[in-house]
N, C-alpha and C. Protein backbone atom coordinates (compact mmCIF):
# COMPACT_ATOMS: atom_id res chain seq x y z
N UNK A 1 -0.20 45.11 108.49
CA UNK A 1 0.73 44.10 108.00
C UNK A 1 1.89 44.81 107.31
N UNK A 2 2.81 44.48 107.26
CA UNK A 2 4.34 44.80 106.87
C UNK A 2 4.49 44.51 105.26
N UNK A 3 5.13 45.24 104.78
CA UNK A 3 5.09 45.30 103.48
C UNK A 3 6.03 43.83 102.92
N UNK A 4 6.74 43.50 104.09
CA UNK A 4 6.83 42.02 103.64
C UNK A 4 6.41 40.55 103.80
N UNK A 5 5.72 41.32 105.13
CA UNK A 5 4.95 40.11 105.66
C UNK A 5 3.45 40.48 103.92
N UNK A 6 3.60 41.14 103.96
CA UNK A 6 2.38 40.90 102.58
C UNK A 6 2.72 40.41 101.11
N UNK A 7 4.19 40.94 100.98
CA UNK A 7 4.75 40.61 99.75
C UNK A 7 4.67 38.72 99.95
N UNK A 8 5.04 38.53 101.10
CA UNK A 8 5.42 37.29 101.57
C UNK A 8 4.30 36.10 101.47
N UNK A 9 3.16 36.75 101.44
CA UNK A 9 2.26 35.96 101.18
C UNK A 9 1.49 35.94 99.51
N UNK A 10 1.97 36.98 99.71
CA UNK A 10 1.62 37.50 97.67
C UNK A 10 1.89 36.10 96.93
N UNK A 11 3.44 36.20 97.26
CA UNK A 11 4.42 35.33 96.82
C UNK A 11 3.83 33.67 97.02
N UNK A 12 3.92 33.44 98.10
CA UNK A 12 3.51 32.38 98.65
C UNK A 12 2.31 31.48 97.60
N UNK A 13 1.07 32.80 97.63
CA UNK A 13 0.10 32.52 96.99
C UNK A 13 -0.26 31.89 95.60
N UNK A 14 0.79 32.88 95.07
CA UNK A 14 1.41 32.23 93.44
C UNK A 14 1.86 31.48 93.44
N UNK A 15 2.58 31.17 93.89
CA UNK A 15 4.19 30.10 93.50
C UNK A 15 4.13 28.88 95.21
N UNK A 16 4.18 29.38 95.92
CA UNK A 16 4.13 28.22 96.79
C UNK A 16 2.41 27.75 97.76
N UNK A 17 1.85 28.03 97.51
CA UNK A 17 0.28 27.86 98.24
C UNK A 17 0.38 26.67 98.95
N UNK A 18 1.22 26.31 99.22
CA UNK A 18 1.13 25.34 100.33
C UNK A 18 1.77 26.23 101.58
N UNK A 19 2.61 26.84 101.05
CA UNK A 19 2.90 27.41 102.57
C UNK A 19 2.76 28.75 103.11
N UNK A 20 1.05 29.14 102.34
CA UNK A 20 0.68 30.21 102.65
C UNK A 20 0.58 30.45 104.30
N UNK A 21 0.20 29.61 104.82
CA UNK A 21 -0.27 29.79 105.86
C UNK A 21 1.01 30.53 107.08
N UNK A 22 2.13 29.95 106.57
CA UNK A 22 3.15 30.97 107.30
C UNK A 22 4.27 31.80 106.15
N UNK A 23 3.82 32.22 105.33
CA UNK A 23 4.29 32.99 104.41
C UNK A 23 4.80 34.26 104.94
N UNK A 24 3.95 35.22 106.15
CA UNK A 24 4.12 36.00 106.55
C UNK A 24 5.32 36.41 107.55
N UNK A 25 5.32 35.19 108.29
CA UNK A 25 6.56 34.65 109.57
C UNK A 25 7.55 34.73 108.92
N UNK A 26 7.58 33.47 107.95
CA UNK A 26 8.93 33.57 107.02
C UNK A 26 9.33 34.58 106.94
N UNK A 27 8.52 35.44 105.90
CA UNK A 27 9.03 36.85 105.44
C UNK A 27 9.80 37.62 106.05
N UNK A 28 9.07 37.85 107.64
CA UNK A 28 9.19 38.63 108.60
C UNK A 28 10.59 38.24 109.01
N UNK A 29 10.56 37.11 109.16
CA UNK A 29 12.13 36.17 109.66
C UNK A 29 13.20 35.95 109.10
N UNK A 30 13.12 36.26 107.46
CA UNK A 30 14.55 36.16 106.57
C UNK A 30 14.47 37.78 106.24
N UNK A 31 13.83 38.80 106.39
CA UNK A 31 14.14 40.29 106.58
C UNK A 31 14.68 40.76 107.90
N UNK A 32 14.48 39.76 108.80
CA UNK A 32 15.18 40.36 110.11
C UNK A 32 16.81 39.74 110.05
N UNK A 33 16.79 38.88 109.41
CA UNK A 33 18.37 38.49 109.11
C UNK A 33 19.09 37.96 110.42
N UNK A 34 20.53 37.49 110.48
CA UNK A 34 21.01 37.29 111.45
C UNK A 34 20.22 35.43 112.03
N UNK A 35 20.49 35.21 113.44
CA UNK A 35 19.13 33.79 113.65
C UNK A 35 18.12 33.37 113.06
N UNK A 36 17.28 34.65 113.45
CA UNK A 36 16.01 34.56 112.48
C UNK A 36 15.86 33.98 111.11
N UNK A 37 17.21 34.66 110.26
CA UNK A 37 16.96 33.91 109.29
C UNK A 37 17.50 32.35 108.74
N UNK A 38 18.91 32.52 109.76
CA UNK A 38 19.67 31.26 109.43
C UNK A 38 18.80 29.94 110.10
N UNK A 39 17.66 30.07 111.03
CA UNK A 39 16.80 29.49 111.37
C UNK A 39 16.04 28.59 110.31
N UNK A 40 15.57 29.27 109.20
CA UNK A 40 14.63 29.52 107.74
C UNK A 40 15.48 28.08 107.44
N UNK A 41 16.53 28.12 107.34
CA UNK A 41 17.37 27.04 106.43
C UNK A 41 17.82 25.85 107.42
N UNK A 42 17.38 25.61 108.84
CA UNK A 42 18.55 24.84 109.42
C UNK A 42 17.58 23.91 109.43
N UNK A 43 17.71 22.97 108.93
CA UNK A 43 16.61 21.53 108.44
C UNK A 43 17.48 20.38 109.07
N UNK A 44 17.26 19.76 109.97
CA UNK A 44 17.70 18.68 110.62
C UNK A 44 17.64 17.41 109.85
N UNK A 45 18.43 16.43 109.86
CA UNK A 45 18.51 15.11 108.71
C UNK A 45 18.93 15.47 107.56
N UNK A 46 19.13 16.83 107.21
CA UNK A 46 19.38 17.37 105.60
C UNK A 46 20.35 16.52 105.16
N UNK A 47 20.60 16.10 104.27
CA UNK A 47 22.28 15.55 103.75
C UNK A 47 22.78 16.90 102.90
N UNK A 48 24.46 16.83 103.24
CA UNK A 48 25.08 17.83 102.52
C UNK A 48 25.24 17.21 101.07
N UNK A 49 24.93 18.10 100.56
CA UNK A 49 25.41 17.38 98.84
C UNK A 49 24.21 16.89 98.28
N UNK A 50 22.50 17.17 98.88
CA UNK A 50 21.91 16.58 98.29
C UNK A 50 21.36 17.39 96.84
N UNK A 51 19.84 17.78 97.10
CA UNK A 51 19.43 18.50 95.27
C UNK A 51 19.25 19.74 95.92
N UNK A 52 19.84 20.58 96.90
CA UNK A 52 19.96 21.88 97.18
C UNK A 52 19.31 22.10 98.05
N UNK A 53 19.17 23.36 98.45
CA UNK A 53 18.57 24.04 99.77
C UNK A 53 16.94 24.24 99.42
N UNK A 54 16.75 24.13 98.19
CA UNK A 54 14.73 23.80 97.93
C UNK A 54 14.61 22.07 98.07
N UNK A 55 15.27 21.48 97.85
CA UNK A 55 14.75 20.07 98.45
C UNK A 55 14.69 19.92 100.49
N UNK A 56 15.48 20.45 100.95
CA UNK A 56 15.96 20.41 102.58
C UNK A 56 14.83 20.93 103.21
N UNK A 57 14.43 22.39 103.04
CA UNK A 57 13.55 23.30 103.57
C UNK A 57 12.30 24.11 102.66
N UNK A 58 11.33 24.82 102.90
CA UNK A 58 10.38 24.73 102.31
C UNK A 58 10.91 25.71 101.40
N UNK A 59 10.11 25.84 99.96
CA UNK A 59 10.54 26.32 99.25
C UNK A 59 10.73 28.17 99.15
N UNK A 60 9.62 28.50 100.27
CA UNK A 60 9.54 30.23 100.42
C UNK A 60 10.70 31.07 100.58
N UNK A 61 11.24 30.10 102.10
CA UNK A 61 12.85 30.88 102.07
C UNK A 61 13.56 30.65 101.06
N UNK A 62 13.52 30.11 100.10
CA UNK A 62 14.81 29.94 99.30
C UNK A 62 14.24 30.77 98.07
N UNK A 63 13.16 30.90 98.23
CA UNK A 63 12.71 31.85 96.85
C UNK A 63 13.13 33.15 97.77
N UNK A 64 13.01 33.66 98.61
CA UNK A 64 13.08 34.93 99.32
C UNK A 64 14.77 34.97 99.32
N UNK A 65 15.63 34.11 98.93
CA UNK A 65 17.03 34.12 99.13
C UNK A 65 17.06 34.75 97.83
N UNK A 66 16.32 33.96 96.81
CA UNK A 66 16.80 33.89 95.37
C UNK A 66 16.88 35.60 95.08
N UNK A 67 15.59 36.38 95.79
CA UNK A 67 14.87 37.32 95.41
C UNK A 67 16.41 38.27 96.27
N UNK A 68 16.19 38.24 97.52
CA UNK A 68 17.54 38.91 97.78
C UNK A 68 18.45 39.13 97.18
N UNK A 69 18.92 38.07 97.21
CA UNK A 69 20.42 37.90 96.39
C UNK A 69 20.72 38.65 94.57
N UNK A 70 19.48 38.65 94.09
CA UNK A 70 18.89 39.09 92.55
C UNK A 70 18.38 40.74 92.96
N UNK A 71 18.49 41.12 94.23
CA UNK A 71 17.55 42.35 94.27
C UNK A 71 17.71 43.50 93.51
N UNK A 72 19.45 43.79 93.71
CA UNK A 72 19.60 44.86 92.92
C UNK A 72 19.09 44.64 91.72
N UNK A 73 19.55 43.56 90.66
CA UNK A 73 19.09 43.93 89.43
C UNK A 73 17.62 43.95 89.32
N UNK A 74 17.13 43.44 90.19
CA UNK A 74 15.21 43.45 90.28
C UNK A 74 14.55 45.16 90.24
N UNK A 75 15.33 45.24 91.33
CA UNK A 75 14.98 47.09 91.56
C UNK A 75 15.40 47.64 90.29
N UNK A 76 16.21 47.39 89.75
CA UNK A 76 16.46 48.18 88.45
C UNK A 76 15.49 48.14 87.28
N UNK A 77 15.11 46.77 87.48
CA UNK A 77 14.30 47.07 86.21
C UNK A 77 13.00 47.00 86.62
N UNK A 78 12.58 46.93 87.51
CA UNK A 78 11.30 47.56 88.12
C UNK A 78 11.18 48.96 88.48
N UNK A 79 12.06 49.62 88.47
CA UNK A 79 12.78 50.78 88.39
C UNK A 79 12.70 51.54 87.17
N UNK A 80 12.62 50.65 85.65
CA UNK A 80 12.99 51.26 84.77
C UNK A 80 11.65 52.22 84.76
N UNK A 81 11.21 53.86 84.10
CA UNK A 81 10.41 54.64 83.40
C UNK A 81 8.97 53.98 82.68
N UNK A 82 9.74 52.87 81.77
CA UNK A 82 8.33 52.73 81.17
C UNK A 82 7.45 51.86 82.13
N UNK A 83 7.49 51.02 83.41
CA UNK A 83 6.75 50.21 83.70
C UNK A 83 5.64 50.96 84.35
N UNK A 84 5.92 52.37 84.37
CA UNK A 84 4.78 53.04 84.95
C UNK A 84 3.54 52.97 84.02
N UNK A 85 3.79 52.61 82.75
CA UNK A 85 2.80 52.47 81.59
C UNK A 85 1.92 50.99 81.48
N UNK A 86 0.95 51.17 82.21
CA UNK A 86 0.32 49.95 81.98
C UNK A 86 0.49 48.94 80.81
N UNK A 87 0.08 49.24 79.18
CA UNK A 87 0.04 49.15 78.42
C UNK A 87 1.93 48.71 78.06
N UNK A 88 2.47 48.85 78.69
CA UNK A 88 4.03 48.78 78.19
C UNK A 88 4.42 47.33 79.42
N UNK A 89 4.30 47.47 80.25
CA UNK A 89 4.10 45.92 81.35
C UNK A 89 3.41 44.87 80.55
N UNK A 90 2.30 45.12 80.04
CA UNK A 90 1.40 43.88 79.29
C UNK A 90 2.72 43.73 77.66
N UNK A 91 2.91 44.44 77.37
CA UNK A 91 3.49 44.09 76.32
C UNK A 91 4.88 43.15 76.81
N UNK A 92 5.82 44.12 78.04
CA UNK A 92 6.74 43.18 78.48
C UNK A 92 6.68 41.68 78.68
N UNK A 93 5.56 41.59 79.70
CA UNK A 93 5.46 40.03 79.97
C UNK A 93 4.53 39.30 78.78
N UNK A 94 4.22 39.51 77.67
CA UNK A 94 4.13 38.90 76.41
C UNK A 94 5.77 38.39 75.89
N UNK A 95 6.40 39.73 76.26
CA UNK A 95 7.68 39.28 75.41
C UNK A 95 8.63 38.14 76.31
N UNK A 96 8.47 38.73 77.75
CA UNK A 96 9.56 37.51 79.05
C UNK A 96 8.73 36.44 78.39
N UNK A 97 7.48 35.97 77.61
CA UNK A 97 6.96 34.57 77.37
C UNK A 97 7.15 34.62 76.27
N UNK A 98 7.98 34.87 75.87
CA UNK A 98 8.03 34.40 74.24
C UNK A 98 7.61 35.18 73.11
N UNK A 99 6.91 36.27 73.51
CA UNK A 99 5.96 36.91 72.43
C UNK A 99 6.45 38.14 71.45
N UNK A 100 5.98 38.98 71.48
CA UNK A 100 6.33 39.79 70.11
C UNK A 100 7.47 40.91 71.16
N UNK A 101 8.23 41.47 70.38
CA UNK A 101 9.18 43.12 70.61
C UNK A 101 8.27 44.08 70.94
N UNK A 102 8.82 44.47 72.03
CA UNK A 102 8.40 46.36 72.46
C UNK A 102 8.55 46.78 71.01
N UNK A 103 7.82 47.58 70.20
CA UNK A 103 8.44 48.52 68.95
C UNK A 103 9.46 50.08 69.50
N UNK A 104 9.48 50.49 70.88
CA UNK A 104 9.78 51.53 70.85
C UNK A 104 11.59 51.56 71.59
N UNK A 105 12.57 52.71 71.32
CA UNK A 105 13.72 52.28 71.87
C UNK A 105 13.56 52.60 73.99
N UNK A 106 12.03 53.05 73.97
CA UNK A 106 11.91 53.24 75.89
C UNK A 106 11.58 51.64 75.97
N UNK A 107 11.11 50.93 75.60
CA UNK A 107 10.53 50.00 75.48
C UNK A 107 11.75 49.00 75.52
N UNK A 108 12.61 48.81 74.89
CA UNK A 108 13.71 48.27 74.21
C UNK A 108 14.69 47.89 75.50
N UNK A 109 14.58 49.39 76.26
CA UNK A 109 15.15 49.55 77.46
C UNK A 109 14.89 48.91 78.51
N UNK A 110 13.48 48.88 78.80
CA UNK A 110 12.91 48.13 79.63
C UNK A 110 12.98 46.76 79.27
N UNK A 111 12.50 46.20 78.37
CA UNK A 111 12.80 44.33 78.02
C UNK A 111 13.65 44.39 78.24
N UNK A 112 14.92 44.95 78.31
CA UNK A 112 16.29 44.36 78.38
C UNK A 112 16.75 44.11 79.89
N UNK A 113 16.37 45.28 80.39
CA UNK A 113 16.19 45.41 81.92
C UNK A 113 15.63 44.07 82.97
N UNK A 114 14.27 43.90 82.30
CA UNK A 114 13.18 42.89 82.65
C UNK A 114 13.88 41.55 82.07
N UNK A 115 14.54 41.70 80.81
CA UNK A 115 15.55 39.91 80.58
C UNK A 115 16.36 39.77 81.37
N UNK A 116 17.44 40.80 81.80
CA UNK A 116 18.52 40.42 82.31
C UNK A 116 17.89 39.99 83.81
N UNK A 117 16.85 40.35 84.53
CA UNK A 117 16.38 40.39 85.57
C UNK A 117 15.60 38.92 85.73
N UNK A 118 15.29 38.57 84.62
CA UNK A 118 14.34 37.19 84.21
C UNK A 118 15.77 36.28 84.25
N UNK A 119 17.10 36.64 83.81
CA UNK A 119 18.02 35.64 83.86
C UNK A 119 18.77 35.09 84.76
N UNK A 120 18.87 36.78 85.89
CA UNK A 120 19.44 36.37 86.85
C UNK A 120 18.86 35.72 88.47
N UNK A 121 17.57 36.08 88.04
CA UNK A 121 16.83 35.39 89.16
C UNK A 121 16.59 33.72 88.78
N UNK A 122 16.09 33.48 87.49
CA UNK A 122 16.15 31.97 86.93
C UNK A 122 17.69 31.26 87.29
N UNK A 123 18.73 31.50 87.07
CA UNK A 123 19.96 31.22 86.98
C UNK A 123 20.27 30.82 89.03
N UNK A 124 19.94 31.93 89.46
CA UNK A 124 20.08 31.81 91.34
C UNK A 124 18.98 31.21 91.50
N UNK A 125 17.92 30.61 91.50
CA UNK A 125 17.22 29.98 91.37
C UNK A 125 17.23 28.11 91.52
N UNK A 126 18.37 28.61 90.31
CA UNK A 126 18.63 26.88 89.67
C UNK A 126 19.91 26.56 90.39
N UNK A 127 20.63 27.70 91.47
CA UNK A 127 21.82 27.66 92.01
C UNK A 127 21.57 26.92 93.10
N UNK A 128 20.27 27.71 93.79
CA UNK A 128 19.88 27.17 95.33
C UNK A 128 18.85 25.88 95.15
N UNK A 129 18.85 25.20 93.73
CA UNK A 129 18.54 23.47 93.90
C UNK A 129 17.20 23.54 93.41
N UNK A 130 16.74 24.72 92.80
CA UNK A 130 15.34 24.30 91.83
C UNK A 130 15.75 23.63 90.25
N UNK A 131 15.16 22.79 89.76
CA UNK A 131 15.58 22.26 88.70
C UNK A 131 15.63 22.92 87.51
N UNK A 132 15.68 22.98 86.51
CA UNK A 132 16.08 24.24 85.45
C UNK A 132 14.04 24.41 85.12
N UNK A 133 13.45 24.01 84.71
CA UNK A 133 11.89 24.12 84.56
C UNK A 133 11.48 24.62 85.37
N UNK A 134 11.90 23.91 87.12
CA UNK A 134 10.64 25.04 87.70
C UNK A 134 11.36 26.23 88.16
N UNK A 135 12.85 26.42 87.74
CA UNK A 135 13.54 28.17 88.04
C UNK A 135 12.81 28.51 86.93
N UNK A 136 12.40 27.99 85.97
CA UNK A 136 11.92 29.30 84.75
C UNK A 136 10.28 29.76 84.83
N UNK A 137 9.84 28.84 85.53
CA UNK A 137 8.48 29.13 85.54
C UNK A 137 8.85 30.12 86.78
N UNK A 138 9.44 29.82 87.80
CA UNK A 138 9.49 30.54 89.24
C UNK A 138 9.56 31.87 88.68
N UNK A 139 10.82 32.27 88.36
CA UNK A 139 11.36 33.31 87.58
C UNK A 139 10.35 34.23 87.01
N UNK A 140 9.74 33.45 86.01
CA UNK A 140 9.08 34.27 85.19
C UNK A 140 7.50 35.02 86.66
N UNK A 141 7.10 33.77 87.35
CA UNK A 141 5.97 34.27 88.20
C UNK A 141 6.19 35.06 89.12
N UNK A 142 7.16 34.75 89.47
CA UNK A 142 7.67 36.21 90.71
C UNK A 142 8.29 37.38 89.70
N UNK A 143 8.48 37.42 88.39
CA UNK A 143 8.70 38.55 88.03
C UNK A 143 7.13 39.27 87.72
N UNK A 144 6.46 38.32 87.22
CA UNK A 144 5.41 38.99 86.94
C UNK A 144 4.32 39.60 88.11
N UNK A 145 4.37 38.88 89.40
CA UNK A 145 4.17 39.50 90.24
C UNK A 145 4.61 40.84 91.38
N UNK A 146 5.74 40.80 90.69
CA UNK A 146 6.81 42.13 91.34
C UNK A 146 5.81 43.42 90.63
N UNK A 147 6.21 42.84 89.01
CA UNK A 147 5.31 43.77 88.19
C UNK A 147 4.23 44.45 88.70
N UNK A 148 2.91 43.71 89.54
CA UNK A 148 1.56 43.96 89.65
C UNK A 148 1.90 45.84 90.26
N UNK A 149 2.88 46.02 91.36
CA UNK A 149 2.97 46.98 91.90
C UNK A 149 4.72 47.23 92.07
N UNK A 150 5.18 47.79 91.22
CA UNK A 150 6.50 47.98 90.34
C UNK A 150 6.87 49.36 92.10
N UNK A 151 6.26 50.06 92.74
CA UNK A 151 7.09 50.61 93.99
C UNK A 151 6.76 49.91 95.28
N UNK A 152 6.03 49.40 95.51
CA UNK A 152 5.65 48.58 96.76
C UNK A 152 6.93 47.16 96.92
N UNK A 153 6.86 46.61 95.23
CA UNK A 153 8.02 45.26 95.05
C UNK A 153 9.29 45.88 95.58
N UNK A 154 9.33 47.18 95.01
CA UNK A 154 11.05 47.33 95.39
C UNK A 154 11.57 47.75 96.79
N UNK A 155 10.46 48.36 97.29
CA UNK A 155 10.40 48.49 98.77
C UNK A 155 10.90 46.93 99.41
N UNK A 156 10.17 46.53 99.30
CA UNK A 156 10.08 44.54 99.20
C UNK A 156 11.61 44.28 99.31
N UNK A 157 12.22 44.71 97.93
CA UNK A 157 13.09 43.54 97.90
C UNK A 157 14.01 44.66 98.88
N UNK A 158 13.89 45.66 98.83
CA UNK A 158 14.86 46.35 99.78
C UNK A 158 15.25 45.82 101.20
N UNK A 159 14.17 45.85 101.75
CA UNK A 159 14.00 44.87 102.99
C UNK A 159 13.86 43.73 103.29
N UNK A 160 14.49 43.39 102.29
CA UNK A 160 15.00 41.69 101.91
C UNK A 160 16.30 41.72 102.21
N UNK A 161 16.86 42.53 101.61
CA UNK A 161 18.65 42.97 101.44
C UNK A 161 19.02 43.62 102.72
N UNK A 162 18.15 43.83 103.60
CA UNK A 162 18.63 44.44 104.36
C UNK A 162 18.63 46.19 104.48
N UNK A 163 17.31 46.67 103.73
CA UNK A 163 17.40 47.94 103.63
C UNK A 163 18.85 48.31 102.46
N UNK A 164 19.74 48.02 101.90
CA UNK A 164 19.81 48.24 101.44
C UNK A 164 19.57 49.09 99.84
N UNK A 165 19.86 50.02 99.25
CA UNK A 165 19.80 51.13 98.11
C UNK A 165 20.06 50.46 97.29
């Protein structure tokens, strides 16, 4: 299986479980870009102008847009040094929920990394027609699942973007 056809269902699993069952296709189909993906979105009866492109079509592709479109800053802070520290990830996602400060300035680095990354995926999120509640829960669960495996995710979102660096 393809590292996005797996991410794709990762994803799925958390956040959309209804549409596990083709989580993988999707994946496979908005990384190949071009038809394939403009396919993902072309929802027949849609009205223009309605509550966005997550009301029209199922919600996977548009989380896999959100995730694209957010990638660079994703890779970055999945990227950052300290997330290689177990113990420093558990403290992060205490803090993306509300909870106490990293004490250290590596630490400091990384939350900031991991907020701005929590803001800009919540924010594109709420662009492509999720309502402001469930971009923040989304947000926060696909960040925390990127987390589980901080080089496999960025591979991920790479080939989301198009292979893109």
């Amino acid at each position: 299986m393809s590292v996005v056809a797996e991410w794709s269902e990762r994803i799925a699993r958390r956040v959309t479980p209804e549409e596990i069952d083709f989580a993988a296709d999707v994946g496979e189909a908005f990384a190949a870009g071009g038809v394939s993906r403009r396919a993902l979105f072309d929802s027949p009866g849609a009205e223009p102008g309605g509550f966005g492109l997550a009301s029209a079509v199922g919600e996977l592709p548009v989380i896999l847009a959100a995730l694209a479109d957010t990638g660079r800053v994703l890779r970055h802070a999945l990227g950052t040094q300290e997330f290689g520290n177990v113990m420093a990830v558990a403290s992060l996602l205490v803090s993306l929920r509300g909870g106490g400060r990293p004490p250290d300035e590596q630490r400091d680095d990384a939350r900031t990394a991991l907020a701005r990354a929590y803001v800009e995926l919540r924010d594109r999120l709420q662009t492509l027609g999720f309502p402001p509640g469930r971009a923040e829960r989304l947000a926060r669960e696909l960040l925390e699942e990127l987390l589980t495996d901080a080089v496999s995710a960025e591979d991920f979102l790479r080939r989301l973007d198009g292979g893109k660096r």
